[in-house]
PDB file of N, CA and C in Angstrom:
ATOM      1  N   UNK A   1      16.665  48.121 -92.135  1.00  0.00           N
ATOM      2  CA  UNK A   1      16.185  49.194 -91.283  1.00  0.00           C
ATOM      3  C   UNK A   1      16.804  50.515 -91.735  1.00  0.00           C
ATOM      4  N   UNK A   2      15.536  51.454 -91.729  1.00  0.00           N
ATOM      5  CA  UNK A   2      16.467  52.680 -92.409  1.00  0.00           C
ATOM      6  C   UNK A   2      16.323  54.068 -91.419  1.00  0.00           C
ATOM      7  N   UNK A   3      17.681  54.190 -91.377  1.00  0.00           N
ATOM      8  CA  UNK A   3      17.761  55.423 -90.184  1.00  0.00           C
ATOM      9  C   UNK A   3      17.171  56.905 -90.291  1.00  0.00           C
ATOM     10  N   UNK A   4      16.601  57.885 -89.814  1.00  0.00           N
ATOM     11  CA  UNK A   4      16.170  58.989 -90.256  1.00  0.00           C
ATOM     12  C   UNK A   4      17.127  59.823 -89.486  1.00  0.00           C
ATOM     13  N   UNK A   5      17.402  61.108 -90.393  1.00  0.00           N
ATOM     14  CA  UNK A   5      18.738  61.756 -89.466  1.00  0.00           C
ATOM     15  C   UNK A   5      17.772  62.348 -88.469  1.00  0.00           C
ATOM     16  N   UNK A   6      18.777  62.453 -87.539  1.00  0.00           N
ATOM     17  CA  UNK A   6      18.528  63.569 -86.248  1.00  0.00           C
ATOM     18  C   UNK A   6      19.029  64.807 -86.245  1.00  0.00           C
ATOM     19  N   UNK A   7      18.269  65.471 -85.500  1.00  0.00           N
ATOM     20  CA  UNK A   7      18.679  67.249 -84.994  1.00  0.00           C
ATOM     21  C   UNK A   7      19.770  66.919 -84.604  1.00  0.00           C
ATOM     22  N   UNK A   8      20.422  68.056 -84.110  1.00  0.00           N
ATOM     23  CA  UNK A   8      21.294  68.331 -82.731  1.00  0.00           C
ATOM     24  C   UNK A   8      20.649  68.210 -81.558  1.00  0.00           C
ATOM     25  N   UNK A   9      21.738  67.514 -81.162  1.00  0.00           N
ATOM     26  CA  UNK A   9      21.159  67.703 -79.998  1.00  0.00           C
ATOM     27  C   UNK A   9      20.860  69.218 -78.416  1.00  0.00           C
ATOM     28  N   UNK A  10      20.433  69.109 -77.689  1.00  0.00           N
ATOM     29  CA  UNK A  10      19.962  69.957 -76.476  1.00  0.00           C
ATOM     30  C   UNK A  10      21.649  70.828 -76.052  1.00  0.00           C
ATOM     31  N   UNK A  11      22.737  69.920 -76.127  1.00  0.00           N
ATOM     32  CA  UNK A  11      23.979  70.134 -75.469  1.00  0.00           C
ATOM     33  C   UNK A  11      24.475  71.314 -76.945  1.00  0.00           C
ATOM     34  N   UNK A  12      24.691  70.281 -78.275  1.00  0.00           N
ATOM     35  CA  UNK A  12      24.831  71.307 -79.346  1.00  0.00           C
ATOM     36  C   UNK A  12      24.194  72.265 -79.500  1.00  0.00           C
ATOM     37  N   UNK A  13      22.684  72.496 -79.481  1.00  0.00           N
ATOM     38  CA  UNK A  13      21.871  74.097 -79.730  1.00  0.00           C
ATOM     39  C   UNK A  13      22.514  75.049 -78.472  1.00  0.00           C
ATOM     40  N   UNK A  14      22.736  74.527 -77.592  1.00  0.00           N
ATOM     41  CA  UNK A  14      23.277  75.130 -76.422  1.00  0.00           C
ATOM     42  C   UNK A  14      24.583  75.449 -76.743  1.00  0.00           C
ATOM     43  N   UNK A  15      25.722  74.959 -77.131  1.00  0.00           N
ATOM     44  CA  UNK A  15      27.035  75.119 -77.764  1.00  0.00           C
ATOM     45  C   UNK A  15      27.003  76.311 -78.910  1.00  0.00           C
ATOM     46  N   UNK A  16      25.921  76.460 -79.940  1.00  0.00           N
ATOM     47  CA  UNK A  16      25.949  76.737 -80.756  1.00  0.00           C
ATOM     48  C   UNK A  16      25.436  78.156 -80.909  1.00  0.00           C
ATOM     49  N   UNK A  17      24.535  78.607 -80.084  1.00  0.00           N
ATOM     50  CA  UNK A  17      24.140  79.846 -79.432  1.00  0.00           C
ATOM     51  C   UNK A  17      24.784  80.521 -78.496  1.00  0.00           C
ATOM     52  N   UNK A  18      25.869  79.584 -77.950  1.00  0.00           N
ATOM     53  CA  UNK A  18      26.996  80.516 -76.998  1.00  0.00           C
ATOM     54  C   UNK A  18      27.695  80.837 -78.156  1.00  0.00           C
ATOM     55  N   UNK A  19      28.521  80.447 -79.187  1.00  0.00           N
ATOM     56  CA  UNK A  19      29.360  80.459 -79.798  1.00  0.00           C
ATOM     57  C   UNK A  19      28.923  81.706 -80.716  1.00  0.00           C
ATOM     58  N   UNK A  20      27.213  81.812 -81.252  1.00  0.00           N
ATOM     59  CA  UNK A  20      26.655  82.914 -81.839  1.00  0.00           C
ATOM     60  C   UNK A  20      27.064  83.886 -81.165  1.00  0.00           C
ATOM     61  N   UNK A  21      26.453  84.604 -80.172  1.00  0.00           N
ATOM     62  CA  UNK A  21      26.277  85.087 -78.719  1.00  0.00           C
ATOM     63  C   UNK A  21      27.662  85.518 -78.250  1.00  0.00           C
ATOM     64  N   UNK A  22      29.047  84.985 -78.448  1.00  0.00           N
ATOM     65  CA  UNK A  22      29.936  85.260 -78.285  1.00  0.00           C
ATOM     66  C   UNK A  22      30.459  86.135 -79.768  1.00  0.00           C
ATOM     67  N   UNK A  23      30.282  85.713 -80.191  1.00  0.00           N
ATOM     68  CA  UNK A  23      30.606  86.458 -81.762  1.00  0.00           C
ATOM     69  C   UNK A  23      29.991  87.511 -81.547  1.00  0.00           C
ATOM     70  N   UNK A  24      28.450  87.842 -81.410  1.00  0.00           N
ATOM     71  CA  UNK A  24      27.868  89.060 -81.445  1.00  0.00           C
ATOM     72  C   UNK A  24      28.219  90.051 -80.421  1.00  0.00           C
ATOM     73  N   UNK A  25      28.260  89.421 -78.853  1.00  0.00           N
ATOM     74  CA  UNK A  25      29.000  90.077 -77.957  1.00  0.00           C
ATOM     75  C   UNK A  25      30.030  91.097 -78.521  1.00  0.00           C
ATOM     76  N   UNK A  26      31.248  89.977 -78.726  1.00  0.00           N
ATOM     77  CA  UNK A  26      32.549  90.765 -79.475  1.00  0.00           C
ATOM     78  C   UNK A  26      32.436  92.291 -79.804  1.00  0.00           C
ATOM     79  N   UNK A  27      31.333  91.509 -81.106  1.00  0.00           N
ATOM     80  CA  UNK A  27      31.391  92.644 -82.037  1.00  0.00           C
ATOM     81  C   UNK A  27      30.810  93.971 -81.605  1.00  0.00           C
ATOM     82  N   UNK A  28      29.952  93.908 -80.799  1.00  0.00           N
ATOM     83  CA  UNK A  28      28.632  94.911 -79.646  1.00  0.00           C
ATOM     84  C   UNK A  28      30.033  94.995 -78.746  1.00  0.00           C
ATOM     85  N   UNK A  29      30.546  94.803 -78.251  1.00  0.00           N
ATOM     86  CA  UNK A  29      31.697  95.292 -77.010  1.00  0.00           C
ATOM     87  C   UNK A  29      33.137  96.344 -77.886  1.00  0.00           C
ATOM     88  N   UNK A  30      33.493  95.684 -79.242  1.00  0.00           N
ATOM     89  CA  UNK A  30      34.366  96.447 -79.891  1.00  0.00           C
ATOM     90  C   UNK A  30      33.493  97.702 -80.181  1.00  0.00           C
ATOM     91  N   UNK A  31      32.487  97.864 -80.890  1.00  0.00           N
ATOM     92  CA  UNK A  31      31.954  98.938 -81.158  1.00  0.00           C
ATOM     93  C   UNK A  31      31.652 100.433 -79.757  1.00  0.00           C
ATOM     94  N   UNK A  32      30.894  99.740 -79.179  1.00  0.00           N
ATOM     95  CA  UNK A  32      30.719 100.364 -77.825  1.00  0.00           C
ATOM     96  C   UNK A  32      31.570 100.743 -77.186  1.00  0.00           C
ATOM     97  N   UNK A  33      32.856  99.560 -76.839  1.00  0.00           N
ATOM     98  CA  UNK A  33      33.685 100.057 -75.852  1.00  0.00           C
ATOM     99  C   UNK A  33      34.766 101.309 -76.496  1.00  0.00           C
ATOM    100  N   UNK A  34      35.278 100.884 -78.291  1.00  0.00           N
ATOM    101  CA  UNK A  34      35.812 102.065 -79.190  1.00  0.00           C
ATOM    102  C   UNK A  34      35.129 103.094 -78.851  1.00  0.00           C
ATOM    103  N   UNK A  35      33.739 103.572 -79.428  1.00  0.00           N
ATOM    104  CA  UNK A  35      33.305 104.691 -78.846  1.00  0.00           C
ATOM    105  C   UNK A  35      33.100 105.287 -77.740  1.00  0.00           C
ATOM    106  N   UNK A  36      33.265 104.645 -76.547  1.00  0.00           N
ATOM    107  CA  UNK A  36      33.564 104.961 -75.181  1.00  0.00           C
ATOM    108  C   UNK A  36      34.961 105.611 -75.266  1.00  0.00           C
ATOM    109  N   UNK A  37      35.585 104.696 -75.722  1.00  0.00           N
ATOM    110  CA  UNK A  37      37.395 104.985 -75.370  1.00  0.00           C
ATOM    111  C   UNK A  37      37.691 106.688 -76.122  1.00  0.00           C
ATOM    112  N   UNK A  38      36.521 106.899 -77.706  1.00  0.00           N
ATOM    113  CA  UNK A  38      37.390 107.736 -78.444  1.00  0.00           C
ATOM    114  C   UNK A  38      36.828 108.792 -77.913  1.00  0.00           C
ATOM    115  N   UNK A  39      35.473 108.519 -77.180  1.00  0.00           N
ATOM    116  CA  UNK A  39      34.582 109.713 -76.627  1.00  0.00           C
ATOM    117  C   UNK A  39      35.619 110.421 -75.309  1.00  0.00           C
ATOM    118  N   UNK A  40      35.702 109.094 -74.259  1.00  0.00           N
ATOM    119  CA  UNK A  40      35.953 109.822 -72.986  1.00  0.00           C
ATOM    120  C   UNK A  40      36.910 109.199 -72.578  1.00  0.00           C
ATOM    121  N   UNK A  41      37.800 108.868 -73.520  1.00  0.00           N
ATOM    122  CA  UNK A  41      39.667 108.351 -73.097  1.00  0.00           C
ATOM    123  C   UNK A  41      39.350 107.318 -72.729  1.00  0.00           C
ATOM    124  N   UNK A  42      40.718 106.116 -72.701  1.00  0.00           N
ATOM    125  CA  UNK A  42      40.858 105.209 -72.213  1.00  0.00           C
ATOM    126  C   UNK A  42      41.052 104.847 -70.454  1.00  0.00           C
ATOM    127  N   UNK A  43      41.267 105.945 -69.994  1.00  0.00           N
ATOM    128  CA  UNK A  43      41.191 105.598 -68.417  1.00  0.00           C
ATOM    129  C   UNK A  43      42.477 105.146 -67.957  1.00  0.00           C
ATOM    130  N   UNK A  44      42.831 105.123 -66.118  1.00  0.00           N
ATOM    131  CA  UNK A  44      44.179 104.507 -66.053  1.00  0.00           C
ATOM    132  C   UNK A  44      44.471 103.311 -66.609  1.00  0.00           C
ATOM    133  N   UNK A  45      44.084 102.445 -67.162  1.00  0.00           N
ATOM    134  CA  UNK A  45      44.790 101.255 -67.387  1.00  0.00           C
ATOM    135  C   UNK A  45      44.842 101.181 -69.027  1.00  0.00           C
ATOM    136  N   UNK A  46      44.491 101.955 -69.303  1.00  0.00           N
ATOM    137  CA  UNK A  46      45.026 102.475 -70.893  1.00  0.00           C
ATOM    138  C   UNK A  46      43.995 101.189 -72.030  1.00  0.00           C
ATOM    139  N   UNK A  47      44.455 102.344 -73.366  1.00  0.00           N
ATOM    140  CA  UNK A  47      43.343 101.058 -74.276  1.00  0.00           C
ATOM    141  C   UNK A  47      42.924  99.743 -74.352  1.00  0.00           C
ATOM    142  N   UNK A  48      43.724  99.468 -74.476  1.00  0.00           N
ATOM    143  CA  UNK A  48      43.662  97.719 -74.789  1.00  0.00           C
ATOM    144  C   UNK A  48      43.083  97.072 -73.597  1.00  0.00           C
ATOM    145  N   UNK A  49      43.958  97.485 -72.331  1.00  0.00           N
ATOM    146  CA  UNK A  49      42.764  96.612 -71.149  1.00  0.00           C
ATOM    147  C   UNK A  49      41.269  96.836 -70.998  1.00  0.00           C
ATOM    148  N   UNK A  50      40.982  98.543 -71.373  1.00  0.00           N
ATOM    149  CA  UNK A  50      39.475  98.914 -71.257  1.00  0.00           C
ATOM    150  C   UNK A  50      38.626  98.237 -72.305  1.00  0.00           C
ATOM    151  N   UNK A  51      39.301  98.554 -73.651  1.00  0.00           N
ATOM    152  CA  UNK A  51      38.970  97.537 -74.582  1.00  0.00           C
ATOM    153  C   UNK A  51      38.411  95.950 -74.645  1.00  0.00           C
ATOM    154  N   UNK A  52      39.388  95.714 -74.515  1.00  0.00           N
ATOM    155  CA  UNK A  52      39.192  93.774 -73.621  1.00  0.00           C
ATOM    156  C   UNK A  52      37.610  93.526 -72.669  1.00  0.00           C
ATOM    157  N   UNK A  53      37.966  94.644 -71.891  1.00  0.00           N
ATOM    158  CA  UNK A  53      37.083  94.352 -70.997  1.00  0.00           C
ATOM    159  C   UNK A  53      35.441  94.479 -71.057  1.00  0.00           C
ATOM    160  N   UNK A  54      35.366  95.759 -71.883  1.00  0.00           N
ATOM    161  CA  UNK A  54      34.017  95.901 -72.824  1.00  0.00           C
ATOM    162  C   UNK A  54      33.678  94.549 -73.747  1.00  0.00           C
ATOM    163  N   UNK A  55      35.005  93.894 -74.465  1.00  0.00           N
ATOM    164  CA  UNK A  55      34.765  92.877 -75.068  1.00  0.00           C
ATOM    165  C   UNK A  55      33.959  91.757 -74.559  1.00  0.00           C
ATOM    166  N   UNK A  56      34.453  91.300 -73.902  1.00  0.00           N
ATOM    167  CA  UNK A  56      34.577  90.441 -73.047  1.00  0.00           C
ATOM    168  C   UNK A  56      33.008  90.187 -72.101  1.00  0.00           C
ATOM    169  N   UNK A  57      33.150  91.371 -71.491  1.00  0.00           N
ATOM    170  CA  UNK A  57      31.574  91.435 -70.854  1.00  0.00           C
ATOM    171  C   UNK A  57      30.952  90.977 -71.889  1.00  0.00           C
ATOM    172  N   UNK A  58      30.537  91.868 -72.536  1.00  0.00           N
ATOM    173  CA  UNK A  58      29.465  91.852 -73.457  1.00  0.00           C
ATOM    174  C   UNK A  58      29.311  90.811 -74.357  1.00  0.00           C
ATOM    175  N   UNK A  59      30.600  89.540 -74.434  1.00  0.00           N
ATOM    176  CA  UNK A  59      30.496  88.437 -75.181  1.00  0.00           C
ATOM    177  C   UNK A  59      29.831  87.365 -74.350  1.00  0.00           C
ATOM    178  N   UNK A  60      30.355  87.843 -72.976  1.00  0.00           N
ATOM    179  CA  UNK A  60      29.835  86.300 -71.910  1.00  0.00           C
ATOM    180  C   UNK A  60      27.996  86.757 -71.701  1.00  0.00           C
ATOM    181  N   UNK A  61      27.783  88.058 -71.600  1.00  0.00           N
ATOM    182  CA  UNK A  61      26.462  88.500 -71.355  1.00  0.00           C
ATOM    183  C   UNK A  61      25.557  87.718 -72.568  1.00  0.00           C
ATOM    184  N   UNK A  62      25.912  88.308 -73.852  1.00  0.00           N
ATOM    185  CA  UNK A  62      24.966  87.835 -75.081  1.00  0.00           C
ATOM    186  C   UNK A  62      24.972  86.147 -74.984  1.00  0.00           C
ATOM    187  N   UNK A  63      26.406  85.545 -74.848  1.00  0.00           N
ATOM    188  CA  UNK A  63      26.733  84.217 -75.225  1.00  0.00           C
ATOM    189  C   UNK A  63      26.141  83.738 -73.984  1.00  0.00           C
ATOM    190  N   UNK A  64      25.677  84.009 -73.156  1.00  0.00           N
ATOM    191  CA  UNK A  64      24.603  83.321 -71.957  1.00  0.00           C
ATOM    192  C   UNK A  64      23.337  83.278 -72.330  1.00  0.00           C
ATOM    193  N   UNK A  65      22.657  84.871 -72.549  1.00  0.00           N
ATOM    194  CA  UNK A  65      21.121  84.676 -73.219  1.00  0.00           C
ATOM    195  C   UNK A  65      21.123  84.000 -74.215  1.00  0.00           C
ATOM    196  N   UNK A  66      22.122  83.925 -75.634  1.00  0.00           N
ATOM    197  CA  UNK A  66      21.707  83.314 -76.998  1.00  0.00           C
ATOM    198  C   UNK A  66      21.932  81.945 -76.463  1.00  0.00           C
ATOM    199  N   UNK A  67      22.456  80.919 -75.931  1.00  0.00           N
ATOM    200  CA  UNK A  67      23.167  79.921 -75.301  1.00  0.00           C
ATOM    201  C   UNK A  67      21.323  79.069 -74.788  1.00  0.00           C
ATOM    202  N   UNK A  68      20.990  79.872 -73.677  1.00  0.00           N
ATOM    203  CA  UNK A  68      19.959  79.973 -73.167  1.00  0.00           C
ATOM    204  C   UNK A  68      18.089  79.842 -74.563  1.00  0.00           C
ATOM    205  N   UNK A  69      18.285  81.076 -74.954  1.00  0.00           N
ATOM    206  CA  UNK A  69      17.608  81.355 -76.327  1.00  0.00           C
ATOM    207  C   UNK A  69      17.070  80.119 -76.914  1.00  0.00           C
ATOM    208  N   UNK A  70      18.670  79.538 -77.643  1.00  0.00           N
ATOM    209  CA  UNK A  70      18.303  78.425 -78.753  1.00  0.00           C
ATOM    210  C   UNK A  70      17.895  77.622 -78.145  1.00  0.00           C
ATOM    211  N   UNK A  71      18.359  77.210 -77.262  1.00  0.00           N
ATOM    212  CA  UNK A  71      17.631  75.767 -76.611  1.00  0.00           C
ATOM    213  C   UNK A  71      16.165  76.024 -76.350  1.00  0.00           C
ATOM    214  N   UNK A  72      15.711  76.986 -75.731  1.00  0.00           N
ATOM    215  CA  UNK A  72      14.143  77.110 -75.216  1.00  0.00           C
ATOM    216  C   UNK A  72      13.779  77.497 -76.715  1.00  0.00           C
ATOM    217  N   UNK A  73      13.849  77.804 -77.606  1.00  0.00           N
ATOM    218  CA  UNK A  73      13.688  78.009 -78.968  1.00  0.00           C
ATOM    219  C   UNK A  73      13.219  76.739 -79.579  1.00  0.00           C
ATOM    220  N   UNK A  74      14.342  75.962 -79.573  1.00  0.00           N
ATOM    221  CA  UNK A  74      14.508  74.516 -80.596  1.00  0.00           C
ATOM    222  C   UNK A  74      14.166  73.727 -79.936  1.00  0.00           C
ATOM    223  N   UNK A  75      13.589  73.522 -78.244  1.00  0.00           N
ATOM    224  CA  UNK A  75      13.971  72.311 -77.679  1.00  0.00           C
ATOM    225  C   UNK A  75      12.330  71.487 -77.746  1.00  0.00           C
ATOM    226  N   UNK A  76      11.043  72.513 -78.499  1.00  0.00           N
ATOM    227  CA  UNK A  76      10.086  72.069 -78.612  1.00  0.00           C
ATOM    228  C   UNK A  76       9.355  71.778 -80.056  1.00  0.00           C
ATOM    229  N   UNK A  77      10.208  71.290 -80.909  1.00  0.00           N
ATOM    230  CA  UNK A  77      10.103  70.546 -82.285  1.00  0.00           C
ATOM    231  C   UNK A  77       9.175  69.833 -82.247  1.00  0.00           C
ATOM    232  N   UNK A  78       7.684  69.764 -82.783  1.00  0.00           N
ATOM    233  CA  UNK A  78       6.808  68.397 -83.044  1.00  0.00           C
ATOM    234  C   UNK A  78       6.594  67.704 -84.357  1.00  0.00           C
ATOM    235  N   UNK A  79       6.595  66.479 -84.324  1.00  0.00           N
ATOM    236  CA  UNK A  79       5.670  66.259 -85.798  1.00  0.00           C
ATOM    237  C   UNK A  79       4.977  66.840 -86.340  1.00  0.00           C
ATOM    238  N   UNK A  80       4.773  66.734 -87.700  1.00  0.00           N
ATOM    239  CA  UNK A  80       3.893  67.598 -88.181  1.00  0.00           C
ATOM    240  C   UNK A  80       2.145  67.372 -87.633  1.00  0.00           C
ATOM    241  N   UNK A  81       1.931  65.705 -87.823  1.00  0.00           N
ATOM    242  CA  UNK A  81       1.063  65.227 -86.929  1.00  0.00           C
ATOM    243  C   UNK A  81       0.404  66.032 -85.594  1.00  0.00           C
ATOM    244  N   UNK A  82       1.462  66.196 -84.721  1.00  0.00           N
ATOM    245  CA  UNK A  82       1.205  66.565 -83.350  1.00  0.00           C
ATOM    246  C   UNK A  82       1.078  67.853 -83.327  1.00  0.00           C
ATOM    247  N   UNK A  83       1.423  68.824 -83.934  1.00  0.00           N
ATOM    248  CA  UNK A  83       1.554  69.785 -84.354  1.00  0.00           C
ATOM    249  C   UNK A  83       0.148  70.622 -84.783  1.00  0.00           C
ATOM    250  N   UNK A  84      -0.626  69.659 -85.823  1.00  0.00           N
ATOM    251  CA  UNK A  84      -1.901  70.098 -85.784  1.00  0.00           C
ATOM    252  C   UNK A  84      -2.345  69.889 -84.919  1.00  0.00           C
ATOM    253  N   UNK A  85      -2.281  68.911 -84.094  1.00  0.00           N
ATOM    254  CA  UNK A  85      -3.756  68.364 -83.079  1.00  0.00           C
ATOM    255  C   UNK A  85      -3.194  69.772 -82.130  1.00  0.00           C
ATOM    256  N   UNK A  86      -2.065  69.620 -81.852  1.00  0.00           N
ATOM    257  CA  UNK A  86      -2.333  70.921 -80.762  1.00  0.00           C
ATOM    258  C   UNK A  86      -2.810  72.449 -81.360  1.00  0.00           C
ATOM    259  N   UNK A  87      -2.697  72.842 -82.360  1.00  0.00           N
ATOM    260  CA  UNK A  87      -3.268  73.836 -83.301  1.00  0.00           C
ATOM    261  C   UNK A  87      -4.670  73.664 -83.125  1.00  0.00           C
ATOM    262  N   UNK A  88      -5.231  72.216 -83.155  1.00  0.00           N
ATOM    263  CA  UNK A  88      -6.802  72.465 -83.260  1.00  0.00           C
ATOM    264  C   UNK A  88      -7.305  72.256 -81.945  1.00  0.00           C
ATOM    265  N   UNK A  89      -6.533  72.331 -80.815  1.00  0.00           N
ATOM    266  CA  UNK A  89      -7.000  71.917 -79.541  1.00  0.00           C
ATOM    267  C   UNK A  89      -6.785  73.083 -78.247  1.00  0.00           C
ATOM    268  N   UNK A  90      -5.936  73.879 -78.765  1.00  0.00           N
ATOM    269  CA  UNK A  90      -5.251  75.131 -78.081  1.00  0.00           C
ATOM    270  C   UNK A  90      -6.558  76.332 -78.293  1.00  0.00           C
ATOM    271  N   UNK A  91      -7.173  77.036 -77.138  1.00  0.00           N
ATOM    272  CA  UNK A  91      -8.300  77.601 -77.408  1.00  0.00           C
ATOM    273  C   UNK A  91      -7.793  78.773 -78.177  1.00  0.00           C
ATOM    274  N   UNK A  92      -8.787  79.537 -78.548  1.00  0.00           N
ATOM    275  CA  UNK A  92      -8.791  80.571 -79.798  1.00  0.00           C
ATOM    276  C   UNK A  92      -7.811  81.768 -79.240  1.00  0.00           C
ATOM    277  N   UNK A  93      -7.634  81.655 -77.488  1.00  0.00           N
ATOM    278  CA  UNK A  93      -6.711  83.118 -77.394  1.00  0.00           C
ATOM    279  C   UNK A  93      -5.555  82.633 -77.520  1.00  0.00           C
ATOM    280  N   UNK A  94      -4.851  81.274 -77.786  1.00  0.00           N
ATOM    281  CA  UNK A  94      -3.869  81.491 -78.062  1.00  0.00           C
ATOM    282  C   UNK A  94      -3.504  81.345 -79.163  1.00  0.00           C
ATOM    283  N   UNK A  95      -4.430  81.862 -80.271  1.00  0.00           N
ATOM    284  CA  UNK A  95      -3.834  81.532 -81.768  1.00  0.00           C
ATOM    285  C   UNK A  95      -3.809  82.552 -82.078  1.00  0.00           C
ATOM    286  N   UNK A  96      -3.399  83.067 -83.601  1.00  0.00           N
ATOM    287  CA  UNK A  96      -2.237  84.093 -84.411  1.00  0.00           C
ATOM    288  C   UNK A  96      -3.867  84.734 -84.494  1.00  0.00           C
ATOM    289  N   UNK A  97      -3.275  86.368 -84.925  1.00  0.00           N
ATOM    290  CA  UNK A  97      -4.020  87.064 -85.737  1.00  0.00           C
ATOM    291  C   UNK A  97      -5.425  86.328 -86.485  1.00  0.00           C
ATOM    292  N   UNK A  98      -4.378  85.956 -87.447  1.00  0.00           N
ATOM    293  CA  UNK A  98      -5.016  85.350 -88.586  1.00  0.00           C
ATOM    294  C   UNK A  98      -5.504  84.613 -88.546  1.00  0.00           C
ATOM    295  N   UNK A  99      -5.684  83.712 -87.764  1.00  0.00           N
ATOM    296  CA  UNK A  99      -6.734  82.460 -87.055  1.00  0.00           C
ATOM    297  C   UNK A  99      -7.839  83.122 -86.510  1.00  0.00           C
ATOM    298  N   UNK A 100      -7.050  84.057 -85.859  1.00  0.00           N
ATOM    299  CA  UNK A 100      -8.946  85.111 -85.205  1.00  0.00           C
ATOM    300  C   UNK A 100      -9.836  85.796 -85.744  1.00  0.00           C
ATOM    301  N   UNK A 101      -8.918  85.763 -87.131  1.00  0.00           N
ATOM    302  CA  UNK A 101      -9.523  86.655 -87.720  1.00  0.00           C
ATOM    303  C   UNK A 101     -10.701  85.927 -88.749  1.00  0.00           C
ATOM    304  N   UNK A 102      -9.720  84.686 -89.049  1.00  0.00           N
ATOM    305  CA  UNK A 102     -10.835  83.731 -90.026  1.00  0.00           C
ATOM    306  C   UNK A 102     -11.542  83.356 -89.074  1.00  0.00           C
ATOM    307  N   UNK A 103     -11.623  82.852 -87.965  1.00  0.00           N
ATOM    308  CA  UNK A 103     -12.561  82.137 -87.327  1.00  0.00           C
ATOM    309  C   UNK A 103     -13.921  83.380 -87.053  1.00  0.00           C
ATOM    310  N   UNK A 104     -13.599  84.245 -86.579  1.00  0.00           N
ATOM    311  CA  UNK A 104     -14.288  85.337 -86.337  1.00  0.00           C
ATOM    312  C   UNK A 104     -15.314  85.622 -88.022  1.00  0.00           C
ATOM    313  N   UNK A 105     -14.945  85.579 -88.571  1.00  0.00           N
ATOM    314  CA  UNK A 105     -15.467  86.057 -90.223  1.00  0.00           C
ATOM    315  C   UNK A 105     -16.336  84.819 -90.120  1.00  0.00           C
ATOM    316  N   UNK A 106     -15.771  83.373 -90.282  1.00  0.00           N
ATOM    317  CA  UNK A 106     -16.632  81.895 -90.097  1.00  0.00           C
ATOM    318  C   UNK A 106     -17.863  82.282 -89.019  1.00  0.00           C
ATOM    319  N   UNK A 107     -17.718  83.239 -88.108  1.00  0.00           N
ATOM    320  CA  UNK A 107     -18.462  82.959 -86.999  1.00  0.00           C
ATOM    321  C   UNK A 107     -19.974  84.077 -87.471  1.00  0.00           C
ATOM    322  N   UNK A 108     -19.554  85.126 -87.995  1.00  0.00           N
ATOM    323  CA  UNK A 108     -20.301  86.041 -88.685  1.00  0.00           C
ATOM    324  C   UNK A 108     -21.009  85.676 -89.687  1.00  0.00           C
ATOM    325  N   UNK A 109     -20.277  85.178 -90.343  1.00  0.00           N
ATOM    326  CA  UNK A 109     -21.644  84.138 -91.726  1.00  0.00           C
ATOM    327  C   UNK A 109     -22.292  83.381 -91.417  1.00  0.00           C
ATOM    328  N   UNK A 110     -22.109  82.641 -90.015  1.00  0.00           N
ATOM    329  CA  UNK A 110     -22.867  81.753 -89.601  1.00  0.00           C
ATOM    330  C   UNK A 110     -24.174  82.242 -89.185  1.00  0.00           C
ATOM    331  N   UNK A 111     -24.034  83.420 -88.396  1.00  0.00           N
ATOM    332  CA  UNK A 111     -24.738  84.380 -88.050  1.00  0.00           C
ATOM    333  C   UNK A 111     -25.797  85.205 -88.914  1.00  0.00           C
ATOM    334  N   UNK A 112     -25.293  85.177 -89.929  1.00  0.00           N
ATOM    335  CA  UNK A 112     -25.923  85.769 -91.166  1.00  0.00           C
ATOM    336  C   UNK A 112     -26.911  84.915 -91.812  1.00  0.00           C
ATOM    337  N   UNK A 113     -26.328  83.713 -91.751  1.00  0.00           N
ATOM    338  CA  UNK A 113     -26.980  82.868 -92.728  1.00  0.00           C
ATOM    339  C   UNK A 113     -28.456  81.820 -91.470  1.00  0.00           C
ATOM    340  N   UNK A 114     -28.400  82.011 -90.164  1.00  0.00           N
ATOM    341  CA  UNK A 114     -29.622  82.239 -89.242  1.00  0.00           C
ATOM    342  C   UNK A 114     -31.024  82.456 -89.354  1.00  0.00           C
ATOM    343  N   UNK A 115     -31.732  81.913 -89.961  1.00  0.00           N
ATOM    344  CA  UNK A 115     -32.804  82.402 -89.679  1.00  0.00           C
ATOM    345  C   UNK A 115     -33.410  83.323 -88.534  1.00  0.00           C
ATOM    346  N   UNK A 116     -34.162  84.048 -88.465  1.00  0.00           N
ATOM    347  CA  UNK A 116     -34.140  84.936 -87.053  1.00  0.00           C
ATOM    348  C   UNK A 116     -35.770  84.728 -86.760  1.00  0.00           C
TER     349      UNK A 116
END
């Protein structure tokens, strides 16, 4: 019997998008909250706590939506199989551009080629 690997799982994409999300936070809270601090002072409780605290927000804020994100992102993977049938079964407004656009052109030659 031969095993086929698996994804991650629902708990990991979820782990793994906080952990993004926290990184990006960081980095979006150091930037922001520095230019806050160099613009309009650090305030009574002086740099480093105002600092922190810009950090901080802004890591738990992102690291909730990205957290959130990946999972509703990744959590609807199909076969390739299943994948078409719903492609050819999903009506025409919900397909790309480019599906409307060929089908629409298909629909015009058909039209053309009519006897009248």
């Amino acid at each position: 019997m031969q095993r086929t690997p698996q994804g991650p799982t629902v708990w990991q994409k979820c782990k793994m998008g906080a952990a993004m999300g926290a990184g990006v936070g960081l980095t979006i809270g150091f930037i922001f909250g520095g230019y806050s601090i160099l613009r309009g002072g650090a305030g009574p409780r002086g740099v480093l706590p105002t600092l922190s605290q810009y950090m901080l927000s802004s890591a738990a804020t992102f690291s909730f939506f990205l957290a959130i994100g990946s999972v509703i992102r990744n959590d609807a993977d199909l076969p390739p199989h299943l994948e078409a049938a719903r492609l050819q079964l999903t009506s025409p407004m919900m397909r790309s551009r480019a599906e409307g656009v060929s089908l629409m052109r298909r629909r015009w030659e058909l039209e053309r080629e009519k006897p009248n």
